[in-house]
Each structure stands twice: as structure tokens, then as C-alpha cells.
PDB file of N, CA and C in Angstrom:
ATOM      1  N   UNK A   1       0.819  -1.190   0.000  1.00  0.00           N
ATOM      2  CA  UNK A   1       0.000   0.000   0.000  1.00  0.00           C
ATOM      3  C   UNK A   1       0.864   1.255   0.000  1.00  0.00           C
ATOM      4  N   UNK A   2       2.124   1.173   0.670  1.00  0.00           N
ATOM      5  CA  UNK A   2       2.773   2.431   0.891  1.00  0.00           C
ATOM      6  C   UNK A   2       3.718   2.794  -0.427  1.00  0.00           C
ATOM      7  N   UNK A   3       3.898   1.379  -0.955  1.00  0.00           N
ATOM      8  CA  UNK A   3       5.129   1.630  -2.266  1.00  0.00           C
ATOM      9  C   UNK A   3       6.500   1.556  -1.724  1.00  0.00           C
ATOM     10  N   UNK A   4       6.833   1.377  -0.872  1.00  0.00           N
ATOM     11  CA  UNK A   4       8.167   1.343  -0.179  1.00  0.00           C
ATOM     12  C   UNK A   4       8.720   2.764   0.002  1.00  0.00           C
ATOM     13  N   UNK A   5       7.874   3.773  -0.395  1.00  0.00           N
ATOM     14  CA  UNK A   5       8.347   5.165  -0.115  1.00  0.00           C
ATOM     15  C   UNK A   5       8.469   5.917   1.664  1.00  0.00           C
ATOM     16  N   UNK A   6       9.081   6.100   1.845  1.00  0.00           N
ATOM     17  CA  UNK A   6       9.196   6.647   3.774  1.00  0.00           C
ATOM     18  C   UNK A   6       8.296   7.519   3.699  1.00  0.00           C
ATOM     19  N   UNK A   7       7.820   7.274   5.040  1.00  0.00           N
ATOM     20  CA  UNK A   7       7.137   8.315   5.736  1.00  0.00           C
ATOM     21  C   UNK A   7       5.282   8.088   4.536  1.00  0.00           C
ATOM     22  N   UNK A   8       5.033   7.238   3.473  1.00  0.00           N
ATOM     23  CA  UNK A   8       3.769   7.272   3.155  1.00  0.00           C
ATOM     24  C   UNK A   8       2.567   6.350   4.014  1.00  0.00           C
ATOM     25  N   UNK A   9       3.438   5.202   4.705  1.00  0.00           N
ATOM     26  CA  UNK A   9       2.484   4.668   5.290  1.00  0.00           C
ATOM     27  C   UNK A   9       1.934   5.366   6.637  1.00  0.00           C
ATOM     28  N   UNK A  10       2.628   6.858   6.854  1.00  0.00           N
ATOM     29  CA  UNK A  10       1.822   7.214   7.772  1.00  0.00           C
ATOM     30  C   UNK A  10       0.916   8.755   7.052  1.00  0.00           C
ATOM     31  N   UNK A  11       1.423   8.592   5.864  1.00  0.00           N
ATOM     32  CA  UNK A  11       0.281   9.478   5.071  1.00  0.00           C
ATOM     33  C   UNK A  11      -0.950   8.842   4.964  1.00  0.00           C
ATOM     34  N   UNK A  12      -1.145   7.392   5.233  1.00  0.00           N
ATOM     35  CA  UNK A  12      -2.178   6.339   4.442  1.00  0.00           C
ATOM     36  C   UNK A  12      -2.890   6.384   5.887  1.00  0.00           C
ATOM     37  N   UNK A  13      -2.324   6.337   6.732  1.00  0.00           N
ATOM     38  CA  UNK A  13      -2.749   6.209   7.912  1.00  0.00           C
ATOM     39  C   UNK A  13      -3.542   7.476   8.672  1.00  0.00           C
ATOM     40  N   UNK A  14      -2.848   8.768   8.656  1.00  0.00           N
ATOM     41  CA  UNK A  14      -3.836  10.251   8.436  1.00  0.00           C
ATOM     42  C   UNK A  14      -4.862  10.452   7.569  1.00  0.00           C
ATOM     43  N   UNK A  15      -4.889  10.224   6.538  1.00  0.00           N
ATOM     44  CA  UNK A  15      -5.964  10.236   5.576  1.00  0.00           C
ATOM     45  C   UNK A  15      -7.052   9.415   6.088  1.00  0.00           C
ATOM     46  N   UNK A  16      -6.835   8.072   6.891  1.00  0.00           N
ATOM     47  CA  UNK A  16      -7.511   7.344   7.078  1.00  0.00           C
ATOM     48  C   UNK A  16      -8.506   7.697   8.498  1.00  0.00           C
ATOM     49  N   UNK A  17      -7.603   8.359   8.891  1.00  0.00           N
ATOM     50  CA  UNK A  17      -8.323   9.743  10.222  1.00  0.00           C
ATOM     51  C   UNK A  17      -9.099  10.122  10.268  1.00  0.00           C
ATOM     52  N   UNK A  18      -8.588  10.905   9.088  1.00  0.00           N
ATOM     53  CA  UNK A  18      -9.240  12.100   8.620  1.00  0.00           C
ATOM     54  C   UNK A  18     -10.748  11.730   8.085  1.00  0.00           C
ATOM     55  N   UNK A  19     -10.648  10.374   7.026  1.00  0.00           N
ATOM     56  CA  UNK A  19     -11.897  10.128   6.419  1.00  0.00           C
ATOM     57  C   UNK A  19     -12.709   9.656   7.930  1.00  0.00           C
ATOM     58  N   UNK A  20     -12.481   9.100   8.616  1.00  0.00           N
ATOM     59  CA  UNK A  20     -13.454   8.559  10.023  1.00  0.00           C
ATOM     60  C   UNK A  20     -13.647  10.145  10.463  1.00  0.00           C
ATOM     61  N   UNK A  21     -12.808  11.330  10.858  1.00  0.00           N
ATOM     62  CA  UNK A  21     -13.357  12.236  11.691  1.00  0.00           C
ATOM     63  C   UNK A  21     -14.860  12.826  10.488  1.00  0.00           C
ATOM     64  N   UNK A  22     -14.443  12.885   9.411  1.00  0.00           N
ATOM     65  CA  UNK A  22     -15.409  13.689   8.269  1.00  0.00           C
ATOM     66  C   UNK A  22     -16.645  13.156   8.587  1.00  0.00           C
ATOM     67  N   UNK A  23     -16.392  11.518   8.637  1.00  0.00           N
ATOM     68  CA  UNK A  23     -17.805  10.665   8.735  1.00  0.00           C
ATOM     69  C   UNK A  23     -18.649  11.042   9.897  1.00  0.00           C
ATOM     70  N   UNK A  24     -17.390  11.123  11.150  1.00  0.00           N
ATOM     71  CA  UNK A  24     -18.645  10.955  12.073  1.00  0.00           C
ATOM     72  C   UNK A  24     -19.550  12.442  12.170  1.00  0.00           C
ATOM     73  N   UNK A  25     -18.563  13.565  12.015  1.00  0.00           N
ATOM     74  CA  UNK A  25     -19.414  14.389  11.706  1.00  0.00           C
ATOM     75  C   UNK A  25     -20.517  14.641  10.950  1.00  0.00           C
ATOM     76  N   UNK A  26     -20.034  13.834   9.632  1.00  0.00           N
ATOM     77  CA  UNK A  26     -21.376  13.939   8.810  1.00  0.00           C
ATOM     78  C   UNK A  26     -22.479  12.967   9.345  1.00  0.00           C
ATOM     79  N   UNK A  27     -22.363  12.020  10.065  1.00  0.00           N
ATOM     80  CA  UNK A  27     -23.156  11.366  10.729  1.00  0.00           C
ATOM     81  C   UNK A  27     -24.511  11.932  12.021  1.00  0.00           C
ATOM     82  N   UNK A  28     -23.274  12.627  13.253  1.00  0.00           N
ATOM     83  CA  UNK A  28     -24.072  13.750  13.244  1.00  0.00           C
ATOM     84  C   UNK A  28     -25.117  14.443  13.160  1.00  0.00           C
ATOM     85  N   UNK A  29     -24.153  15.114  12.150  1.00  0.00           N
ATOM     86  CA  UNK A  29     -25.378  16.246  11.297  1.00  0.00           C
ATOM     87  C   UNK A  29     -26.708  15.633  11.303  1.00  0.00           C
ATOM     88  N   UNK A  30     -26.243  14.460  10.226  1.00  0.00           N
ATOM     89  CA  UNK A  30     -27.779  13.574  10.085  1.00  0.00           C
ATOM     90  C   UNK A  30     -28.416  13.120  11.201  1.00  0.00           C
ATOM     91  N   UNK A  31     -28.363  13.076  12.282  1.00  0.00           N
ATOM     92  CA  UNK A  31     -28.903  12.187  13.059  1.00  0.00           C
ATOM     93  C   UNK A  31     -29.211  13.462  13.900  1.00  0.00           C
ATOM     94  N   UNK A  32     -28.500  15.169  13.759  1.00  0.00           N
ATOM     95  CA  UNK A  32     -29.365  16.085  14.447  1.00  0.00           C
ATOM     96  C   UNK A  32     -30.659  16.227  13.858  1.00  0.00           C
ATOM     97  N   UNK A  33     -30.526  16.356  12.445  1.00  0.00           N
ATOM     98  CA  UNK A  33     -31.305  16.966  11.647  1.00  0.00           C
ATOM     99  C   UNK A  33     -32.799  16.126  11.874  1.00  0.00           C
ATOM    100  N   UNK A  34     -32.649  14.792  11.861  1.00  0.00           N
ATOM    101  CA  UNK A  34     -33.547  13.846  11.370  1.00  0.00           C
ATOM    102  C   UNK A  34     -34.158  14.053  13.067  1.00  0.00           C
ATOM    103  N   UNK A  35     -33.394  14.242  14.241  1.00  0.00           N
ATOM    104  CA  UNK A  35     -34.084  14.489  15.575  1.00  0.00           C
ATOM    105  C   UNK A  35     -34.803  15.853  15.561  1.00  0.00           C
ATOM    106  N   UNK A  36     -34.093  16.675  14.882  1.00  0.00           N
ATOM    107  CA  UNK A  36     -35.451  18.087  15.273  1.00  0.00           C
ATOM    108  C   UNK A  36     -36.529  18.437  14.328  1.00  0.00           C
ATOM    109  N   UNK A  37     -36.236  17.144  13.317  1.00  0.00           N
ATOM    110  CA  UNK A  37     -37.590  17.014  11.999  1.00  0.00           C
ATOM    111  C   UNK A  37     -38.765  16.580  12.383  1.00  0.00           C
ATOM    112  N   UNK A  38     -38.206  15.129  13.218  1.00  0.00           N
ATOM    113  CA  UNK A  38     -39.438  14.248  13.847  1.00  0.00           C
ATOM    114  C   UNK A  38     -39.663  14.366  15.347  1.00  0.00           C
ATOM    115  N   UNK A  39     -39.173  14.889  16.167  1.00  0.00           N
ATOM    116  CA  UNK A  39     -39.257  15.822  17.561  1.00  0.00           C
ATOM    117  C   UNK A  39     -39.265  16.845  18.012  1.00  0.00           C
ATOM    118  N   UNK A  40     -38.400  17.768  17.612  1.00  0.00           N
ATOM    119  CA  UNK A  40     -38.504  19.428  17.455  1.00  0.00           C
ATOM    120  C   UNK A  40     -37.613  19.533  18.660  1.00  0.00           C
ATOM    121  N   UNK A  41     -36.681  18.318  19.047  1.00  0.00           N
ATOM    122  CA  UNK A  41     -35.458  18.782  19.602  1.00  0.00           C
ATOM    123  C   UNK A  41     -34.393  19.332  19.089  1.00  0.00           C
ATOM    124  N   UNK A  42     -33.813  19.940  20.151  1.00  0.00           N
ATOM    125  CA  UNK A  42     -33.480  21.107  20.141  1.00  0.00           C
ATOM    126  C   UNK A  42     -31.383  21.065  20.803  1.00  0.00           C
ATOM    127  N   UNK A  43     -29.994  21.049  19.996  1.00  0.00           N
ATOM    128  CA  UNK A  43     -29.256  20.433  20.341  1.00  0.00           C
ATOM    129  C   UNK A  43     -28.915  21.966  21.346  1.00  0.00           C
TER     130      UNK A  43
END
């Protein structure tokens, strides 16, 4: 995965961070949105 190049397998490994922090946020979002659609709670 890294290519034998230094220092990429911990580029592969940040990216891989990064995509989980994006998610859970976007997760989130959805799961505020969809609570103050069908409850009218309030974060």
C-alpha cells in the first residue's frame, strides 16, 4: 500500500483519520437533523 516510499504509510494512515473524523461528523449532522424534523429537539 505504501510503495516502499518513507514516511507514506503514515500518510495512508492520516488520511484514514481524517476520512473517520469527516464521517462521524457527517453522521451527526444527520442524526441532528432527522431528531429536530421528527421531535422538534433542540441540540
Amino acid at each position: 500500500m505504501s510503495g516502499g516510499i518513507k514516511g507514506s504509510w503514515n500518510k495512508v494512515v492520516n488520511n484514514i483519520r481524517e476520512i473517520s473524523r469527516r464521517a462521524k461528523v457527517s453522521i451527526g449532522i444527520v442524526v441532528t437533523c432527522f431528531l429536530r424534523a421528527t421531535t422538534g429537539w433542540e441540540a
